[in-house]
C-alpha atoms as a PDB file:
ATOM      1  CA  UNK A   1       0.000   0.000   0.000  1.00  0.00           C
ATOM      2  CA  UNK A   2       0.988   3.077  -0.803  1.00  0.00           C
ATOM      3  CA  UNK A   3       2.046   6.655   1.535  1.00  0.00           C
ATOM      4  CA  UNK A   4      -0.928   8.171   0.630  1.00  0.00           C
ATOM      5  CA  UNK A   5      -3.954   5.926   2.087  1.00  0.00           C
ATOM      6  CA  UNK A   6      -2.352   3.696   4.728  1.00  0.00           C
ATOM      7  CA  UNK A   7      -3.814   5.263   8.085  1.00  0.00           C
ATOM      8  CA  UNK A   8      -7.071   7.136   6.986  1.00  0.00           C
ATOM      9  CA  UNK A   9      -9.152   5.634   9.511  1.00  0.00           C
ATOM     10  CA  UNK A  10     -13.227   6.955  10.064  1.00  0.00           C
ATOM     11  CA  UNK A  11     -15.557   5.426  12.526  1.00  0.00           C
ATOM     12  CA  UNK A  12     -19.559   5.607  11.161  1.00  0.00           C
ATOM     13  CA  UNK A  13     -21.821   5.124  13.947  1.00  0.00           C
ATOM     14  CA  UNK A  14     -25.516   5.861  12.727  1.00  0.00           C
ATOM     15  CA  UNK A  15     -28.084   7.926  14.672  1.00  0.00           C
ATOM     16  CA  UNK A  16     -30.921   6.558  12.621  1.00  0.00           C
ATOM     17  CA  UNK A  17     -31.654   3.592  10.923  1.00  0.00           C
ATOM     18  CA  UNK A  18     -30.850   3.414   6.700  1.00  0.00           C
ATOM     19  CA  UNK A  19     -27.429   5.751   7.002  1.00  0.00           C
ATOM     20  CA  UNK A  20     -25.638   5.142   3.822  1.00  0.00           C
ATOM     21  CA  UNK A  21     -21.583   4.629   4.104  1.00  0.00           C
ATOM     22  CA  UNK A  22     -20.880   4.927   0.422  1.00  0.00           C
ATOM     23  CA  UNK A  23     -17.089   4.383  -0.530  1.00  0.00           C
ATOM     24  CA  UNK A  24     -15.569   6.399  -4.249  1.00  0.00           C
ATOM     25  CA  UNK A  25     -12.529   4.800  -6.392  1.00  0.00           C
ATOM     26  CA  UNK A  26      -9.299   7.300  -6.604  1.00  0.00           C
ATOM     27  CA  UNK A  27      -8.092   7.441 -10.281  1.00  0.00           C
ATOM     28  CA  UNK A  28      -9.618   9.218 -13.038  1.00  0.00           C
ATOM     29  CA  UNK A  29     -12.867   8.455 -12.799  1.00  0.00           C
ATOM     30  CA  UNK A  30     -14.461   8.650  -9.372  1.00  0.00           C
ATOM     31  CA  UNK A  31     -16.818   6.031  -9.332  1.00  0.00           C
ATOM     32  CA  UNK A  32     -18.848   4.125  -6.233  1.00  0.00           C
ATOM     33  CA  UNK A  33     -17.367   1.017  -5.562  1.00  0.00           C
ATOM     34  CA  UNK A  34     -18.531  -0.228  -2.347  1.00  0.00           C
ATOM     35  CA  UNK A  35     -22.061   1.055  -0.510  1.00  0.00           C
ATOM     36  CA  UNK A  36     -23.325  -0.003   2.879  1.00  0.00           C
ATOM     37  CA  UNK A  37     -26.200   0.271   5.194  1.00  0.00           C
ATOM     38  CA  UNK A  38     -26.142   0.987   8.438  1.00  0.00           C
ATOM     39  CA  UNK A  39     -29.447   0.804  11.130  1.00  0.00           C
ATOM     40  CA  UNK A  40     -29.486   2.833  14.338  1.00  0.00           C
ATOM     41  CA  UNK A  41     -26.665   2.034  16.712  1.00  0.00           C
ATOM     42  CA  UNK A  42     -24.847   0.046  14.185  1.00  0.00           C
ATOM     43  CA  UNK A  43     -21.082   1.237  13.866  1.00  0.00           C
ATOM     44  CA  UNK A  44     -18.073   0.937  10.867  1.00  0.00           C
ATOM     45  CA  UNK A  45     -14.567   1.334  10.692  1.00  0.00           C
ATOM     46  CA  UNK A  46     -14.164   2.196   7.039  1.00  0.00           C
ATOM     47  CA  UNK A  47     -10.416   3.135   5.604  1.00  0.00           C
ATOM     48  CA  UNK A  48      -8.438   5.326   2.396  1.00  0.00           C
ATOM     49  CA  UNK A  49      -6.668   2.962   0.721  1.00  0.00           C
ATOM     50  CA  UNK A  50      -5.122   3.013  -2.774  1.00  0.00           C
ATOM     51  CA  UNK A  51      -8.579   2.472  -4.200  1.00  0.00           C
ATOM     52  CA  UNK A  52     -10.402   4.057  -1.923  1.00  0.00           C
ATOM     53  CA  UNK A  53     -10.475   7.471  -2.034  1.00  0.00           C
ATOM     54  CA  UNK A  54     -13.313   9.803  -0.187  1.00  0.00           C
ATOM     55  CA  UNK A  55     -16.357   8.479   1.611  1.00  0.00           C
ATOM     56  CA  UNK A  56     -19.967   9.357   1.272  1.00  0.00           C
ATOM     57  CA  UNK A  57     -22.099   9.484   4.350  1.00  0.00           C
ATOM     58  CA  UNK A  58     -26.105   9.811   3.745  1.00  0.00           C
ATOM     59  CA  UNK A  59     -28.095   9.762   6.488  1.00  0.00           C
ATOM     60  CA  UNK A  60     -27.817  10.992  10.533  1.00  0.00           C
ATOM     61  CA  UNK A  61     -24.418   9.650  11.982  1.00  0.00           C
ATOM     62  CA  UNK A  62     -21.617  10.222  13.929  1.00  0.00           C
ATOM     63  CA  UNK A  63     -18.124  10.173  12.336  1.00  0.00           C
ATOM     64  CA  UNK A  64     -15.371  10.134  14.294  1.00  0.00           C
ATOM     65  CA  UNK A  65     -11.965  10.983  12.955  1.00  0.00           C
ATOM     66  CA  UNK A  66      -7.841  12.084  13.235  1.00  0.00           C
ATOM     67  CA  UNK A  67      -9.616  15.701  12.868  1.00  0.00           C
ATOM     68  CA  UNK A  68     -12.017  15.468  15.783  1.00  0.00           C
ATOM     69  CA  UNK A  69     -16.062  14.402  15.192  1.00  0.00           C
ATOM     70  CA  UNK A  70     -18.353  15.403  12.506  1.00  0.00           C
ATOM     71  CA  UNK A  71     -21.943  14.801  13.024  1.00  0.00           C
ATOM     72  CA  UNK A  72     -24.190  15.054   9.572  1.00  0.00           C
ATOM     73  CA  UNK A  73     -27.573  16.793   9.942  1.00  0.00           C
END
Protein backbone atom coordinates (compact mmCIF):
# COMPACT_ATOMS: atom_id res chain seq x y z
CA UNK A 1 0.00 0.00 0.00
CA UNK A 2 0.99 3.08 -0.80
CA UNK A 3 2.05 6.65 1.53
CA UNK A 4 -0.93 8.17 0.63
CA UNK A 5 -3.95 5.93 2.09
CA UNK A 6 -2.35 3.70 4.73
CA UNK A 7 -3.81 5.26 8.08
CA UNK A 8 -7.07 7.14 6.99
CA UNK A 9 -9.15 5.63 9.51
CA UNK A 10 -13.23 6.95 10.06
CA UNK A 11 -15.56 5.43 12.53
CA UNK A 12 -19.56 5.61 11.16
CA UNK A 13 -21.82 5.12 13.95
CA UNK A 14 -25.52 5.86 12.73
CA UNK A 15 -28.08 7.93 14.67
CA UNK A 16 -30.92 6.56 12.62
CA UNK A 17 -31.65 3.59 10.92
CA UNK A 18 -30.85 3.41 6.70
CA UNK A 19 -27.43 5.75 7.00
CA UNK A 20 -25.64 5.14 3.82
CA UNK A 21 -21.58 4.63 4.10
CA UNK A 22 -20.88 4.93 0.42
CA UNK A 23 -17.09 4.38 -0.53
CA UNK A 24 -15.57 6.40 -4.25
CA UNK A 25 -12.53 4.80 -6.39
CA UNK A 26 -9.30 7.30 -6.60
CA UNK A 27 -8.09 7.44 -10.28
CA UNK A 28 -9.62 9.22 -13.04
CA UNK A 29 -12.87 8.46 -12.80
CA UNK A 30 -14.46 8.65 -9.37
CA UNK A 31 -16.82 6.03 -9.33
CA UNK A 32 -18.85 4.12 -6.23
CA UNK A 33 -17.37 1.02 -5.56
CA UNK A 34 -18.53 -0.23 -2.35
CA UNK A 35 -22.06 1.06 -0.51
CA UNK A 36 -23.33 0.00 2.88
CA UNK A 37 -26.20 0.27 5.19
CA UNK A 38 -26.14 0.99 8.44
CA UNK A 39 -29.45 0.80 11.13
CA UNK A 40 -29.49 2.83 14.34
CA UNK A 41 -26.67 2.03 16.71
CA UNK A 42 -24.85 0.05 14.18
CA UNK A 43 -21.08 1.24 13.87
CA UNK A 44 -18.07 0.94 10.87
CA UNK A 45 -14.57 1.33 10.69
CA UNK A 46 -14.16 2.20 7.04
CA UNK A 47 -10.42 3.14 5.60
CA UNK A 48 -8.44 5.33 2.40
CA UNK A 49 -6.67 2.96 0.72
CA UNK A 50 -5.12 3.01 -2.77
CA UNK A 51 -8.58 2.47 -4.20
CA UNK A 52 -10.40 4.06 -1.92
CA UNK A 53 -10.48 7.47 -2.03
CA UNK A 54 -13.31 9.80 -0.19
CA UNK A 55 -16.36 8.48 1.61
CA UNK A 56 -19.97 9.36 1.27
CA UNK A 57 -22.10 9.48 4.35
CA UNK A 58 -26.10 9.81 3.75
CA UNK A 59 -28.09 9.76 6.49
CA UNK A 60 -27.82 10.99 10.53
CA UNK A 61 -24.42 9.65 11.98
CA UNK A 62 -21.62 10.22 13.93
CA UNK A 63 -18.12 10.17 12.34
CA UNK A 64 -15.37 10.13 14.29
CA UNK A 65 -11.97 10.98 12.95
CA UNK A 66 -7.84 12.08 13.23
CA UNK A 67 -9.62 15.70 12.87
CA UNK A 68 -12.02 15.47 15.78
CA UNK A 69 -16.06 14.40 15.19
CA UNK A 70 -18.35 15.40 12.51
CA UNK A 71 -21.94 14.80 13.02
CA UNK A 72 -24.19 15.05 9.57
CA UNK A 73 -27.57 16.79 9.94
Amino acid sequence: MSSQGNNGFVVIKAKDNGVNVIGLTRGEDTRFHHIEKLDRGEVMIAQFTDHTSAIKVRGKAEILTAYGPVDTE
